[in-house]
PDB file of N, CA and C in Angstrom:
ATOM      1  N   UNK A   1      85.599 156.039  -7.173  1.00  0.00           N
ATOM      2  CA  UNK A   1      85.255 155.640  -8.521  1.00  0.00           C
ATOM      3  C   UNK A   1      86.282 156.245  -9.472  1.00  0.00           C
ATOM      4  N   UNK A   2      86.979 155.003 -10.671  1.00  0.00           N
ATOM      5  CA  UNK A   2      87.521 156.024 -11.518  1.00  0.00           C
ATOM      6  C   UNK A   2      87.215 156.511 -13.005  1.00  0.00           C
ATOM      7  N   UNK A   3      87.847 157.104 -13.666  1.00  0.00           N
ATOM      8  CA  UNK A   3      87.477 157.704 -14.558  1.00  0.00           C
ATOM      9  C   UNK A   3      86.714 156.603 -15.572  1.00  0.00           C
ATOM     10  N   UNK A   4      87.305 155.452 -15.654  1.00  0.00           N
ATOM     11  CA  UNK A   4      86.725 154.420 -16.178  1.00  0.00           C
ATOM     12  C   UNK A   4      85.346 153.858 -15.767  1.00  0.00           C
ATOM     13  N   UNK A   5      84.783 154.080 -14.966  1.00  0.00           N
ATOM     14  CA  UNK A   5      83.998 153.652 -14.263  1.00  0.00           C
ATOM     15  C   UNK A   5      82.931 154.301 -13.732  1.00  0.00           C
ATOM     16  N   UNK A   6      83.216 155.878 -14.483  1.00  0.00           N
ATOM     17  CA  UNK A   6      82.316 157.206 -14.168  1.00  0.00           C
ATOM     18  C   UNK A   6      81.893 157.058 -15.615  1.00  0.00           C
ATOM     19  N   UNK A   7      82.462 156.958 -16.847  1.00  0.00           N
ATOM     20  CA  UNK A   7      82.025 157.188 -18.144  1.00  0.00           C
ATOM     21  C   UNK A   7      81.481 155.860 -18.116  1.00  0.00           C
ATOM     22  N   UNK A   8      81.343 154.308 -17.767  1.00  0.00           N
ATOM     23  CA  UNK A   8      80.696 153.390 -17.963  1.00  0.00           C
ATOM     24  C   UNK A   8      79.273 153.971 -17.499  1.00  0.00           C
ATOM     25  N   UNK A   9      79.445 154.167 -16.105  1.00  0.00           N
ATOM     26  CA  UNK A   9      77.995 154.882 -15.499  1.00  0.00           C
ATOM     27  C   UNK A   9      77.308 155.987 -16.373  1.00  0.00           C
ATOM     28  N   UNK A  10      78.210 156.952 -16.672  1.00  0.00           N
ATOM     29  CA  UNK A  10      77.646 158.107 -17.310  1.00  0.00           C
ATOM     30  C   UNK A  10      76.659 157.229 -19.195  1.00  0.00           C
ATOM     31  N   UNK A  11      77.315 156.526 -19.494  1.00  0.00           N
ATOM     32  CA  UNK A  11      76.670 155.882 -20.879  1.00  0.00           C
ATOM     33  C   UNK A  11      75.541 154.886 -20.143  1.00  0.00           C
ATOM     34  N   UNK A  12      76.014 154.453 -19.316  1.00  0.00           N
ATOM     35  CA  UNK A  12      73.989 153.692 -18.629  1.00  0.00           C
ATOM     36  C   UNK A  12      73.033 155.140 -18.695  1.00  0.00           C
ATOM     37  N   UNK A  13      73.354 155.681 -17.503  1.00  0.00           N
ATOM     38  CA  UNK A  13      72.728 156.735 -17.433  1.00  0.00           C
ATOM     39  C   UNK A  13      72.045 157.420 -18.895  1.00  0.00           C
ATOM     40  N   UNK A  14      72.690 157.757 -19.969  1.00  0.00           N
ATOM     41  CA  UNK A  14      72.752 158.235 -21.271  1.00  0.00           C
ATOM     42  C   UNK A  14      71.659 157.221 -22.046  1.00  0.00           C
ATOM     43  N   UNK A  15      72.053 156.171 -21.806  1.00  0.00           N
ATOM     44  CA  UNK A  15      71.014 154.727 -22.557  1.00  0.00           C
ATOM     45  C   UNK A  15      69.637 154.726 -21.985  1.00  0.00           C
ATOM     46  N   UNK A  16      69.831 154.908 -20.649  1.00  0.00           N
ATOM     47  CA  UNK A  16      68.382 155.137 -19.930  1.00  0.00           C
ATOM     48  C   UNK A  16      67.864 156.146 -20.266  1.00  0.00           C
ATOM     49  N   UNK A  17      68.093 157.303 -20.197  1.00  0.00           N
ATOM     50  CA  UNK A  17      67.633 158.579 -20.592  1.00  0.00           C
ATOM     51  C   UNK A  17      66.690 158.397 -22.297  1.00  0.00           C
ATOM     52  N   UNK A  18      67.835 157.217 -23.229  1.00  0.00           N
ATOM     53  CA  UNK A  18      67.058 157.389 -24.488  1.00  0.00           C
ATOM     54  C   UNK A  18      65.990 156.566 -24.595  1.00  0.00           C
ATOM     55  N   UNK A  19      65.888 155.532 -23.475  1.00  0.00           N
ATOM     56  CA  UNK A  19      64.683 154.799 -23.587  1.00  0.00           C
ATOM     57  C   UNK A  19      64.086 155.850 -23.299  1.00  0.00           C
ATOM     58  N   UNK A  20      63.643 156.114 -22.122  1.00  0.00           N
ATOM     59  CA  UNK A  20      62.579 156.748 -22.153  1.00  0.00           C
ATOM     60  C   UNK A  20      62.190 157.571 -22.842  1.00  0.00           C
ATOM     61  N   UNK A  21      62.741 158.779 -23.771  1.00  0.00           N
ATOM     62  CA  UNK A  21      62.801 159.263 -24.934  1.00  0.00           C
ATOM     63  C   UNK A  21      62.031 158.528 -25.935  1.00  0.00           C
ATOM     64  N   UNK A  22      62.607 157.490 -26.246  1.00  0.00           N
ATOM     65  CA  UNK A  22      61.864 156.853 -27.095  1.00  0.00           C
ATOM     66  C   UNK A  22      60.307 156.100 -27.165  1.00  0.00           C
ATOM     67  N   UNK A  23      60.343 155.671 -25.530  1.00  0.00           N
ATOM     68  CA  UNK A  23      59.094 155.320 -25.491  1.00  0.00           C
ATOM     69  C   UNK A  23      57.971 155.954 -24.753  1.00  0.00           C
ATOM     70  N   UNK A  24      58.700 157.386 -23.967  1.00  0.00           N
ATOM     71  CA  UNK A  24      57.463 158.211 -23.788  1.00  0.00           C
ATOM     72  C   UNK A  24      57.326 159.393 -25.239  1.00  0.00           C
ATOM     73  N   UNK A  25      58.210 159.486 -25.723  1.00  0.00           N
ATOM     74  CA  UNK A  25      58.317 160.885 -26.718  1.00  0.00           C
ATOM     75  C   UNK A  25      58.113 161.965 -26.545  1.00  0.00           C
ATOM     76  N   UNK A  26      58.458 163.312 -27.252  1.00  0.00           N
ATOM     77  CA  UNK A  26      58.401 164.162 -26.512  1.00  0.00           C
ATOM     78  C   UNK A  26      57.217 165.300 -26.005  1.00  0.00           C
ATOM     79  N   UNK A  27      56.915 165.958 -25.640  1.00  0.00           N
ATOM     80  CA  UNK A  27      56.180 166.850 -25.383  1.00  0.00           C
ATOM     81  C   UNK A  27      55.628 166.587 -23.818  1.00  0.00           C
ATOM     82  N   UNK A  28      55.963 165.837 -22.961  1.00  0.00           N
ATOM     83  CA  UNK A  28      55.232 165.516 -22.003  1.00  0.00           C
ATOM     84  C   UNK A  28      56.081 166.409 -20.680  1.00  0.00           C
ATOM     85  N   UNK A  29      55.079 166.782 -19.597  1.00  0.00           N
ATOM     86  CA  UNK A  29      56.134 166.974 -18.222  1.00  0.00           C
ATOM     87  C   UNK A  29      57.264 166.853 -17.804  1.00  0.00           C
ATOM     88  N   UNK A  30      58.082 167.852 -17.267  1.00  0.00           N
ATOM     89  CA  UNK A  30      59.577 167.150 -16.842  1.00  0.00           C
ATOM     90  C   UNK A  30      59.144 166.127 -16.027  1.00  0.00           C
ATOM     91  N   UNK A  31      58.101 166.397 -14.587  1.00  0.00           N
ATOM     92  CA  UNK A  31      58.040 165.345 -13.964  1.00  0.00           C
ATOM     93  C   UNK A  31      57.609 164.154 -14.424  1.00  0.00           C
ATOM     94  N   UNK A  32      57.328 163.866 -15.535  1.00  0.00           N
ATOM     95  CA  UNK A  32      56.593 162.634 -16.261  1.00  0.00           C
ATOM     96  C   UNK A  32      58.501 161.891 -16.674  1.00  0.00           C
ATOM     97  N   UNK A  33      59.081 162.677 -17.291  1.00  0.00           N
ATOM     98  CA  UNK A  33      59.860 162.246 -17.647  1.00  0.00           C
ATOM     99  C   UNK A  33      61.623 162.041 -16.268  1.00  0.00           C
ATOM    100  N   UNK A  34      61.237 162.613 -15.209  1.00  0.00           N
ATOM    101  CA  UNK A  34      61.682 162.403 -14.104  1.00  0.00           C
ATOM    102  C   UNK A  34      61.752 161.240 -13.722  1.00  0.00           C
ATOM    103  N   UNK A  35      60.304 160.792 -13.585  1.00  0.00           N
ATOM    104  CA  UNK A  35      59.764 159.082 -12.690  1.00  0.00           C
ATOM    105  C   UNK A  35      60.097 158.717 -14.169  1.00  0.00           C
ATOM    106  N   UNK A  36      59.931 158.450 -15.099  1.00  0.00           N
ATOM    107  CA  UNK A  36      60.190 157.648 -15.924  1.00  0.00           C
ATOM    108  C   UNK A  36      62.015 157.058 -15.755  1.00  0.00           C
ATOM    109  N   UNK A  37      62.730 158.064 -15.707  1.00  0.00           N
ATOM    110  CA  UNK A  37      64.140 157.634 -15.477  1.00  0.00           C
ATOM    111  C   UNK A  37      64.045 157.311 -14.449  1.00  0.00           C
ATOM    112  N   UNK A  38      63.737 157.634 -13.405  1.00  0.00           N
ATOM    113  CA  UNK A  38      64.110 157.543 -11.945  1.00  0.00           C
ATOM    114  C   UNK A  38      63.913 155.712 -11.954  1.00  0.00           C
ATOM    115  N   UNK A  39      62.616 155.226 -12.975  1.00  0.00           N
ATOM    116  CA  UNK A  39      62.435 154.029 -12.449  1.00  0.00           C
ATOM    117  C   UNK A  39      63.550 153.276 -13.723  1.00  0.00           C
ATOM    118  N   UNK A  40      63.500 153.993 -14.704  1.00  0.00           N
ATOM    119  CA  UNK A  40      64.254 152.951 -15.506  1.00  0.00           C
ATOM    120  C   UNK A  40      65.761 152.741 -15.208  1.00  0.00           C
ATOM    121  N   UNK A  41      66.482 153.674 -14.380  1.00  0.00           N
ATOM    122  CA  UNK A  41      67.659 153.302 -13.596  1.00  0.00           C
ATOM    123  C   UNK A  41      67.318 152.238 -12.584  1.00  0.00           C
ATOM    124  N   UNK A  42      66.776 152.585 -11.918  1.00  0.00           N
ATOM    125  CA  UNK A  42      66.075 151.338 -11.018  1.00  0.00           C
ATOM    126  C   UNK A  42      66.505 149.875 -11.400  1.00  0.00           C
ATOM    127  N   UNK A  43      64.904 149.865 -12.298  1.00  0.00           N
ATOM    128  CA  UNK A  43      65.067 148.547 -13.887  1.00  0.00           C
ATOM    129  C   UNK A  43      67.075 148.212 -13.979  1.00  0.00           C
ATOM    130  N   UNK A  44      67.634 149.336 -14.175  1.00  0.00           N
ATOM    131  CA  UNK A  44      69.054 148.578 -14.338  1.00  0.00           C
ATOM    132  C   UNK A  44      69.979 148.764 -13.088  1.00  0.00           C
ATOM    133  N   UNK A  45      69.261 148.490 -12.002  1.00  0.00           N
ATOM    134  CA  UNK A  45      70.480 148.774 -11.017  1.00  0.00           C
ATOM    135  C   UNK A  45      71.021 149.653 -10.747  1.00  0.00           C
ATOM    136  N   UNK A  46      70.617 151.218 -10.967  1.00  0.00           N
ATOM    137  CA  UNK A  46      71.406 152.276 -10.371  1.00  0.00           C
ATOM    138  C   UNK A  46      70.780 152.775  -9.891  1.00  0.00           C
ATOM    139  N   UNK A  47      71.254 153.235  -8.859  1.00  0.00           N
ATOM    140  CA  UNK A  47      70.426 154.029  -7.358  1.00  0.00           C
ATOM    141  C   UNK A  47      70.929 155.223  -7.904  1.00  0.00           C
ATOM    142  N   UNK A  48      69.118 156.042  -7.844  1.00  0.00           N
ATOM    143  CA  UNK A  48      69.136 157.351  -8.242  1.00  0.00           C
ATOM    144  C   UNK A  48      68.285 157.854  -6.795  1.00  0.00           C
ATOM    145  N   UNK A  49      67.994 159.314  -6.299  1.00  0.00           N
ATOM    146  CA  UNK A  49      66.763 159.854  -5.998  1.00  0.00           C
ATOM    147  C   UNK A  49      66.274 160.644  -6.789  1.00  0.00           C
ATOM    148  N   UNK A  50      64.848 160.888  -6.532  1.00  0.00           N
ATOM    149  CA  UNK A  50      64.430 162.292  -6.948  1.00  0.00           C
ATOM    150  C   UNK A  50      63.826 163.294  -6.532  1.00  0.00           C
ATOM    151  N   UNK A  51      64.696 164.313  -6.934  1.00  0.00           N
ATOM    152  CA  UNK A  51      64.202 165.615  -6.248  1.00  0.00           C
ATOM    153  C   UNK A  51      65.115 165.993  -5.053  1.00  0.00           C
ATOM    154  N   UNK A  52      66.397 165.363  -4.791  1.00  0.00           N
ATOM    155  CA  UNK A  52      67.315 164.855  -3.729  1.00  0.00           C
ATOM    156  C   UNK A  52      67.634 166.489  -3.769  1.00  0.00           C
ATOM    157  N   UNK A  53      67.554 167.284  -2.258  1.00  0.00           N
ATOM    158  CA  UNK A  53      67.849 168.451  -2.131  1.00  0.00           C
ATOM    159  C   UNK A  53      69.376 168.912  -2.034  1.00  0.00           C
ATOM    160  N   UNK A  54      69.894 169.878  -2.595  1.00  0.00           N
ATOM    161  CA  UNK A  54      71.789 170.622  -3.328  1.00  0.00           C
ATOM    162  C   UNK A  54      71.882 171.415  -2.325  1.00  0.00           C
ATOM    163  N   UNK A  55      73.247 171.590  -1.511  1.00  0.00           N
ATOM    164  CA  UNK A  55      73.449 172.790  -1.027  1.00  0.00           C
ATOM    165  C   UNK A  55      73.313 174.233  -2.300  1.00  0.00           C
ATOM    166  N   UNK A  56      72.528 175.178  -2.213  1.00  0.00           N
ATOM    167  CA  UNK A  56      72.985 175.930  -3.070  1.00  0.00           C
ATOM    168  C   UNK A  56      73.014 177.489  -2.328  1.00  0.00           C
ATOM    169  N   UNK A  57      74.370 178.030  -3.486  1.00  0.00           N
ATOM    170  CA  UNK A  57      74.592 179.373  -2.242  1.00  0.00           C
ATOM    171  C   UNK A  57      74.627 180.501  -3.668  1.00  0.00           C
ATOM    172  N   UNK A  58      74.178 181.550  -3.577  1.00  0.00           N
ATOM    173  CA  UNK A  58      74.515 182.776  -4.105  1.00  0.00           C
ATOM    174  C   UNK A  58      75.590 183.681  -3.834  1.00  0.00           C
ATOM    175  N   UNK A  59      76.859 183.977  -4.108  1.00  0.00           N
ATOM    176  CA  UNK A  59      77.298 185.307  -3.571  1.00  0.00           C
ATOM    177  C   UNK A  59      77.763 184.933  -2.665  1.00  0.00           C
ATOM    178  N   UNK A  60      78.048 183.892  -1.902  1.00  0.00           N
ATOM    179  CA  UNK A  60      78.311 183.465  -0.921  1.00  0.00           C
ATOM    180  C   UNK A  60      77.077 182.733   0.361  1.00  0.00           C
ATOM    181  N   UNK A  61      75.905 183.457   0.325  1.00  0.00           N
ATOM    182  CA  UNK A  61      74.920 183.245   1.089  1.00  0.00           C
ATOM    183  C   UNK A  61      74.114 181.950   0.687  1.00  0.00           C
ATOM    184  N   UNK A  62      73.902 181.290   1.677  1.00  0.00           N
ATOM    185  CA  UNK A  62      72.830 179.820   1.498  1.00  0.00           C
ATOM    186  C   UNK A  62      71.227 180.374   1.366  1.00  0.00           C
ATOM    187  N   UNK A  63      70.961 179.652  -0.424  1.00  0.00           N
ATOM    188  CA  UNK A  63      69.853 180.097  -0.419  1.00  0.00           C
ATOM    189  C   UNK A  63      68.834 178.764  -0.090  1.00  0.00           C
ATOM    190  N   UNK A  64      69.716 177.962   0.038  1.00  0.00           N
ATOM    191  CA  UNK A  64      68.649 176.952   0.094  1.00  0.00           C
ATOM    192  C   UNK A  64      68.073 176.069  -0.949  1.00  0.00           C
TER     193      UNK A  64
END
């Protein structure tokens, strides 16, 4: 993918994010507002997961 084509994605991504913003508003659950994107990418064609597990390491060590 190039740079052109990461910032097209990155402004979907950004547009989706404000729907839901707008039509859940704020104060609610991250996870409320999780599935809400998760599906409104969906709605436009971009394959997301959620909750998709990161290598993550401390210090060097895998914490998991």
């Amino acid at each position: 993918m190039n740079r052109e084509e990461y910032e097209k994605l990155a402004k979907q991504i950004f547009e989706a994010s404000l729907e839901v913003h707008k039509l859940m508003g704020p104060g609610l659950l991250e996870s409320v507002y999780e599935y809400c994107l998760h599906n409104e990418l969906l709605i436009r064609g971009i394959h997301s997961e959620r909750q998709a597990p990161v290598p993550l390491f401390y210090k060097g060590k895998d914490i998991g």
